[in-house]
C-alpha atoms as a PDB file:
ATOM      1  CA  UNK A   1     -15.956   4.349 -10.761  1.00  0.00           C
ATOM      2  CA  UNK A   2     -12.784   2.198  -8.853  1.00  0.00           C
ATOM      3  CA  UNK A   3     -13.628  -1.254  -9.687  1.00  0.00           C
ATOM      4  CA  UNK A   4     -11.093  -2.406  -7.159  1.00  0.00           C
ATOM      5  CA  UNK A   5     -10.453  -1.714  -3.148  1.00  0.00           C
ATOM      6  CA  UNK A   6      -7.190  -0.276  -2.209  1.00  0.00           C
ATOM      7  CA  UNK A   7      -6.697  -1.119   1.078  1.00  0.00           C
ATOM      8  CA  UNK A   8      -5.294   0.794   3.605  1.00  0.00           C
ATOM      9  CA  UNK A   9      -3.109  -0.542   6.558  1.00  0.00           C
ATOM     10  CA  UNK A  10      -5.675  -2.029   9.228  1.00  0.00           C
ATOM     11  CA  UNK A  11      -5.435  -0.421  12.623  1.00  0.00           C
ATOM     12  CA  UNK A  12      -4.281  -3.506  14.483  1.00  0.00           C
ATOM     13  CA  UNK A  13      -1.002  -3.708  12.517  1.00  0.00           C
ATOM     14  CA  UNK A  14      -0.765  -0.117  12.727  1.00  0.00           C
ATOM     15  CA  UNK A  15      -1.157   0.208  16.519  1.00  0.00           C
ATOM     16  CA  UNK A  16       2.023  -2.047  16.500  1.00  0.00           C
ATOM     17  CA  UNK A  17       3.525   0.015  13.503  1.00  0.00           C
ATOM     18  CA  UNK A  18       3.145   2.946  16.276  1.00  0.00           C
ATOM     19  CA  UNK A  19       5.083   1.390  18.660  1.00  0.00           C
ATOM     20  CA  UNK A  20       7.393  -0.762  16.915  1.00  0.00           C
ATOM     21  CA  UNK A  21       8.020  -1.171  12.797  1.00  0.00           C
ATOM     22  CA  UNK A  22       8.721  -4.668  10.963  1.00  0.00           C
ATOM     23  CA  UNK A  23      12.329  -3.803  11.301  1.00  0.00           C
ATOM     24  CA  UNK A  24      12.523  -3.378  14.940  1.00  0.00           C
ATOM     25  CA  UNK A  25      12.946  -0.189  15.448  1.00  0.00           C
ATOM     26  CA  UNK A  26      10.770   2.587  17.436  1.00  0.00           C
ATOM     27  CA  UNK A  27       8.214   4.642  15.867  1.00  0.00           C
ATOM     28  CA  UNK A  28       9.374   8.440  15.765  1.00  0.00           C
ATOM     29  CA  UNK A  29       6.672  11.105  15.042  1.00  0.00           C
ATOM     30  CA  UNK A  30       7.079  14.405  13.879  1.00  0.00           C
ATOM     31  CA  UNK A  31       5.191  17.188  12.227  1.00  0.00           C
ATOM     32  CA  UNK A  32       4.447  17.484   8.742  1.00  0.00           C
ATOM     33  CA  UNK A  33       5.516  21.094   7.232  1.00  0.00           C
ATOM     34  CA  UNK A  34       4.617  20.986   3.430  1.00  0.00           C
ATOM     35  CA  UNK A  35       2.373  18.078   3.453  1.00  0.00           C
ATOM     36  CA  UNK A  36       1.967  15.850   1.158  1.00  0.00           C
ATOM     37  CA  UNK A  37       3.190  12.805   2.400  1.00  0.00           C
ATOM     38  CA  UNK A  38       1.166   9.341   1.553  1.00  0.00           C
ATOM     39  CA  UNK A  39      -0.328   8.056   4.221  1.00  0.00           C
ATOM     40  CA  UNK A  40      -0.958   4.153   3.952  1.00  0.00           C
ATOM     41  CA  UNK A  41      -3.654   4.941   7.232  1.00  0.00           C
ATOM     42  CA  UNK A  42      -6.105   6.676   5.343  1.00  0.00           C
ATOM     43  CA  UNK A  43      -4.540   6.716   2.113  1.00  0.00           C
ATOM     44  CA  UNK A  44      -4.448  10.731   1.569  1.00  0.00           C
ATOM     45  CA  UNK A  45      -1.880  12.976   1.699  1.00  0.00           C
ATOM     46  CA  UNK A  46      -0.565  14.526   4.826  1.00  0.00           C
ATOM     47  CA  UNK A  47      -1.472  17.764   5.690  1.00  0.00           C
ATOM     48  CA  UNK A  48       0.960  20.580   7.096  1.00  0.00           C
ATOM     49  CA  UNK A  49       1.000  20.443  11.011  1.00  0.00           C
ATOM     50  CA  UNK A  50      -0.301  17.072  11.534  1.00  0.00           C
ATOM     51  CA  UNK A  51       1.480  14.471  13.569  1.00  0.00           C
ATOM     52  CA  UNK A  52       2.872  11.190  11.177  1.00  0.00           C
ATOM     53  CA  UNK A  53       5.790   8.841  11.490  1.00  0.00           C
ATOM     54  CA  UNK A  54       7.786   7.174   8.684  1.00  0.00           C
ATOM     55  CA  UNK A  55       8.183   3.474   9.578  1.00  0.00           C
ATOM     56  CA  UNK A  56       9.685   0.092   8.341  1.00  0.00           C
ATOM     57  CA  UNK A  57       6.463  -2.123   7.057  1.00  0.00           C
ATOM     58  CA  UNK A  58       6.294  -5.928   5.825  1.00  0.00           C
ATOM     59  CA  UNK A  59       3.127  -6.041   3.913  1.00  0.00           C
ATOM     60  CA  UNK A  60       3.603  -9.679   2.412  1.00  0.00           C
ATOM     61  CA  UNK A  61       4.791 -11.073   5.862  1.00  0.00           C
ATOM     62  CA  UNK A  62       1.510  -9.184   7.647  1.00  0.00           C
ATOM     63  CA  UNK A  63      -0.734 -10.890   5.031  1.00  0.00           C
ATOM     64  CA  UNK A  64       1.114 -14.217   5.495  1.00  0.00           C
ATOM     65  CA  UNK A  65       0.912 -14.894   8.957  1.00  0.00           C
ATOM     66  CA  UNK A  66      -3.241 -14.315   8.598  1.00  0.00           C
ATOM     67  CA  UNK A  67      -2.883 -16.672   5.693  1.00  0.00           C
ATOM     68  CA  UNK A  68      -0.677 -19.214   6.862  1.00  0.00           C
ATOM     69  CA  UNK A  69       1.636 -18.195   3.980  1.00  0.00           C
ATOM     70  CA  UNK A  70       5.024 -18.543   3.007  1.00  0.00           C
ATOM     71  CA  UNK A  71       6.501 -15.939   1.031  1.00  0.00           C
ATOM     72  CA  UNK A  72      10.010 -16.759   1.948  1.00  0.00           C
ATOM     73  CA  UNK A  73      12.789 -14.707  -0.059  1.00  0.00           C
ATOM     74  CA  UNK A  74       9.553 -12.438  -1.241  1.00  0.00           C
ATOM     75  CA  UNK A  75       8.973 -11.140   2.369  1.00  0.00           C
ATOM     76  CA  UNK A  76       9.785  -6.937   1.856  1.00  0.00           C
ATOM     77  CA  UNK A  77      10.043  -4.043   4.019  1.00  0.00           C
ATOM     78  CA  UNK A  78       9.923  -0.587   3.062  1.00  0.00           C
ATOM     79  CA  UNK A  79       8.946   2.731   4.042  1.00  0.00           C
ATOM     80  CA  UNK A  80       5.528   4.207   4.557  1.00  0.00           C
ATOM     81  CA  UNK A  81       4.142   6.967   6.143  1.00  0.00           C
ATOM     82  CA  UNK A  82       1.417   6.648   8.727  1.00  0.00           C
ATOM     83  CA  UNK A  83      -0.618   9.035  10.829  1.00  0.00           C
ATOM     84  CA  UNK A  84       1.376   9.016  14.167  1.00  0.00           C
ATOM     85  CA  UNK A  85      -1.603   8.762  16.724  1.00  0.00           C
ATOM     86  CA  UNK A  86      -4.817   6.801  15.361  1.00  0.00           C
ATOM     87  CA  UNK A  87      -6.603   8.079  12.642  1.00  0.00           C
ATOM     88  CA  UNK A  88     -10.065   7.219  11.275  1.00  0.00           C
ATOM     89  CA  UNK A  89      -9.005   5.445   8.094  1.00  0.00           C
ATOM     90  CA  UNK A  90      -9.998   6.321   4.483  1.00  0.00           C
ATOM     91  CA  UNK A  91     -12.848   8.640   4.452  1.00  0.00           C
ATOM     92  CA  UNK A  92     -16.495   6.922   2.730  1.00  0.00           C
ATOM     93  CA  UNK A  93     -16.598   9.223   0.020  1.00  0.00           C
ATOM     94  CA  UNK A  94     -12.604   8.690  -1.456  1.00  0.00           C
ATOM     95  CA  UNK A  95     -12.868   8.548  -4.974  1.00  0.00           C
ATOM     96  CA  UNK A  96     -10.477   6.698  -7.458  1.00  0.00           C
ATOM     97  CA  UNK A  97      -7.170   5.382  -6.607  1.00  0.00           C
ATOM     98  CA  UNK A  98      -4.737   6.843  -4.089  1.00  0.00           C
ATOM     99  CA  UNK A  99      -1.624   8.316  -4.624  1.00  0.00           C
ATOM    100  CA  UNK A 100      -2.399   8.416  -8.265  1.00  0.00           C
ATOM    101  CA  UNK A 101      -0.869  10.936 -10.357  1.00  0.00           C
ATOM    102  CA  UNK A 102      -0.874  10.969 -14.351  1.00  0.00           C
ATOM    103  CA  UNK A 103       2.666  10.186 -15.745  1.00  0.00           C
ATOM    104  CA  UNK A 104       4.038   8.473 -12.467  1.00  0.00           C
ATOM    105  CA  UNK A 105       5.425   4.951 -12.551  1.00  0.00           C
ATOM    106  CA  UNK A 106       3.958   1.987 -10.342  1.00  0.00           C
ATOM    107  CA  UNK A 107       4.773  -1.534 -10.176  1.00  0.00           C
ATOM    108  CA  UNK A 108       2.099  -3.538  -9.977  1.00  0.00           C
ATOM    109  CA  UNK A 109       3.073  -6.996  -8.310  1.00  0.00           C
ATOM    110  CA  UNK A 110       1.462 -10.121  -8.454  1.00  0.00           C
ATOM    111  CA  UNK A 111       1.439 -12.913  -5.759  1.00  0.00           C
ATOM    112  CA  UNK A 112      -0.241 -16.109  -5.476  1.00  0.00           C
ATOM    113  CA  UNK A 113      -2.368 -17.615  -2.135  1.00  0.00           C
ATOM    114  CA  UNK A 114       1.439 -19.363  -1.163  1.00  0.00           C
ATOM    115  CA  UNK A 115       2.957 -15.725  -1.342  1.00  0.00           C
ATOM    116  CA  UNK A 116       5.090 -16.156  -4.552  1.00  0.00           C
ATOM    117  CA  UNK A 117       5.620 -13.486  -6.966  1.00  0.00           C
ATOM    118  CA  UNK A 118       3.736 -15.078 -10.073  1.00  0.00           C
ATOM    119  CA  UNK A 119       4.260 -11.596 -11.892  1.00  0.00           C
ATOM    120  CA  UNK A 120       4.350  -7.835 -12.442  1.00  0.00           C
ATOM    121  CA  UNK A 121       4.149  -5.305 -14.368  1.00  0.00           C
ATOM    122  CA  UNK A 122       4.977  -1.514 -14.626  1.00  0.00           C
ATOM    123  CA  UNK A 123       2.051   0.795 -15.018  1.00  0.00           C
ATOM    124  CA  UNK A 124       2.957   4.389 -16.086  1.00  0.00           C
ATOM    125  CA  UNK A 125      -0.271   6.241 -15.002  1.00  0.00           C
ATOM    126  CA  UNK A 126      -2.270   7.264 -18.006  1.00  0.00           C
ATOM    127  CA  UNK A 127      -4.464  10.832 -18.036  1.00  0.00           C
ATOM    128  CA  UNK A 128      -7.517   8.789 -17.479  1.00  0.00           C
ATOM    129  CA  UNK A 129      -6.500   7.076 -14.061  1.00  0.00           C
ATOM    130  CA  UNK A 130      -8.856   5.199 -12.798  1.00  0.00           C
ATOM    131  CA  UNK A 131      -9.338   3.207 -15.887  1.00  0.00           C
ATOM    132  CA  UNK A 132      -5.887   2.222 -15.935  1.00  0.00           C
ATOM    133  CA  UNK A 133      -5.370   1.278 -12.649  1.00  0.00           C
ATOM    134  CA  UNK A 134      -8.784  -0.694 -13.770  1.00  0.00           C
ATOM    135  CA  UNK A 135      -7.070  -2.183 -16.393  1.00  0.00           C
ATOM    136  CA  UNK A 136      -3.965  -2.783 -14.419  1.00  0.00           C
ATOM    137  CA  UNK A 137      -5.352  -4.924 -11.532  1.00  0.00           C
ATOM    138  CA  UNK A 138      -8.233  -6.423 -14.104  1.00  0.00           C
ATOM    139  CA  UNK A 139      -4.745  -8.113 -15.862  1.00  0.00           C
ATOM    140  CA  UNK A 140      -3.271  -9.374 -12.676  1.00  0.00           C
ATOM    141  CA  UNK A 141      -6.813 -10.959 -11.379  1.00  0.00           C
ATOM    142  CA  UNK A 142      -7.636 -12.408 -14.967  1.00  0.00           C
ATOM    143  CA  UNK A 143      -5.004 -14.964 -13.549  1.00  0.00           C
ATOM    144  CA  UNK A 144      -6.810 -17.390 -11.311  1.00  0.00           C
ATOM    145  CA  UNK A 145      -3.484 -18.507  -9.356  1.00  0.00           C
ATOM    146  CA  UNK A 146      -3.210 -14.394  -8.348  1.00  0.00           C
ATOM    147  CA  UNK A 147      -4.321 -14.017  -4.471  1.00  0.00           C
ATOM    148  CA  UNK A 148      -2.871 -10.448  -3.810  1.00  0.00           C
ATOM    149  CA  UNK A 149      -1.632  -7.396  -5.664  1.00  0.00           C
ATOM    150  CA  UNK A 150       0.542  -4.418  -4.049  1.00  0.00           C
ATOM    151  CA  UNK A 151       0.950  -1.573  -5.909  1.00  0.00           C
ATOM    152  CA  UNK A 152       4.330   0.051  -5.128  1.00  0.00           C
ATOM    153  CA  UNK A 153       6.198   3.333  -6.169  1.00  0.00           C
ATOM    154  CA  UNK A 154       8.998   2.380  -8.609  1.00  0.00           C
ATOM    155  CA  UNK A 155      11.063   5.506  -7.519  1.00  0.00           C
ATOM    156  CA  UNK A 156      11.419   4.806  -3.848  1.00  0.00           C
ATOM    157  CA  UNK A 157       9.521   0.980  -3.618  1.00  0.00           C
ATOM    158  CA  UNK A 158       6.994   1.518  -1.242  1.00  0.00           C
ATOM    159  CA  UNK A 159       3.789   0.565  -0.819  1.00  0.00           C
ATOM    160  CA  UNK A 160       1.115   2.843  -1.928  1.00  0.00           C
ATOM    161  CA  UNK A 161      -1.531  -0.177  -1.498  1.00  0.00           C
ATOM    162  CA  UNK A 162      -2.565  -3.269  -2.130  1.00  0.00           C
ATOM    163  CA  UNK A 163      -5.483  -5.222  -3.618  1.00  0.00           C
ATOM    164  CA  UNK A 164      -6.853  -8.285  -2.613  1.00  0.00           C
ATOM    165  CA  UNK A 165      -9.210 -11.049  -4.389  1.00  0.00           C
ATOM    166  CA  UNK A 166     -12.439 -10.976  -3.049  1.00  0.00           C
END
């Protein structure tokens, strides 16, 4: 069983995402042909034929200005991959982590209420995933300064999700 929530991107900030992305620049659809690609939406992969968008997104700075943060220099963008039209989020009965594959690398970043990195660390995905992921985010939130964790993709840095203290 996931101990911890990955959250998705909330449909507010993607409504914007679909119009505009944290780096300014339109959102441009197009049509999956493999599949495949993570969507941050509903946190699945895409499916051949269906209609996404790649777009600029500033996690930290999105949390922050709900916050009344200030992650300063720690403010990222990066690329994620959204559902271009609206979508109906995760579905109820997702299981385990998302984009979780045995072997793959994730860094697992650490920030406090202020939006300061306060540390990281890399997780290489064991066969049983869910427990380290478990064991992962159990570490970060063991500290009592740590507000927020994202969970990124060491190959290309984006966000695959983040975590939040309840």
């Amino acid at each position: 069983m996931t101990t911890y929530e990955a959250r998705p991107i909330g449909p507010d900030v993607l409504k914007e995402l679909r119009t505009s992305d944290d780096a300014g620049r339109p959102c441009v659809p197009y049509t999956a042909t493999e599949g495949g690609e993570p969507l941050r939406c509903c946190l699945r992969g895409a499916g051949p034929g269906e209609s996404i968008a790649l777009v600029s997104y500033a996690p930290l700075r999105r949390w922050a200005a709900g916050t009344g943060a200030r992650p300063g220099a720690y403010d990222e963008q990066g690329p994620v991959f959204i559902h271009a039209g609206e979508c109906g989020g995760p579905a109820a009965d997702r299981a385990g982590y998302p984009f979780s594959r045995a072997g793959a690398l994730r860094a697992v970043r650490r920030y406090n209420a202020a939006g300061e990195i306060v540390g990281g660390r890399l997780l290489e995905i064991p066969a049983d995933e869910e427990r380290g992921y478990d064991e992962a985010l159990a570490e970060a939130f063991a500290d009592p300064e740590v507000a927020l964790v994202h969970v990124r993709a060491v190959e290309y840095g984006c966000l695959h999700f983040e975590v939040r203290r309840d």
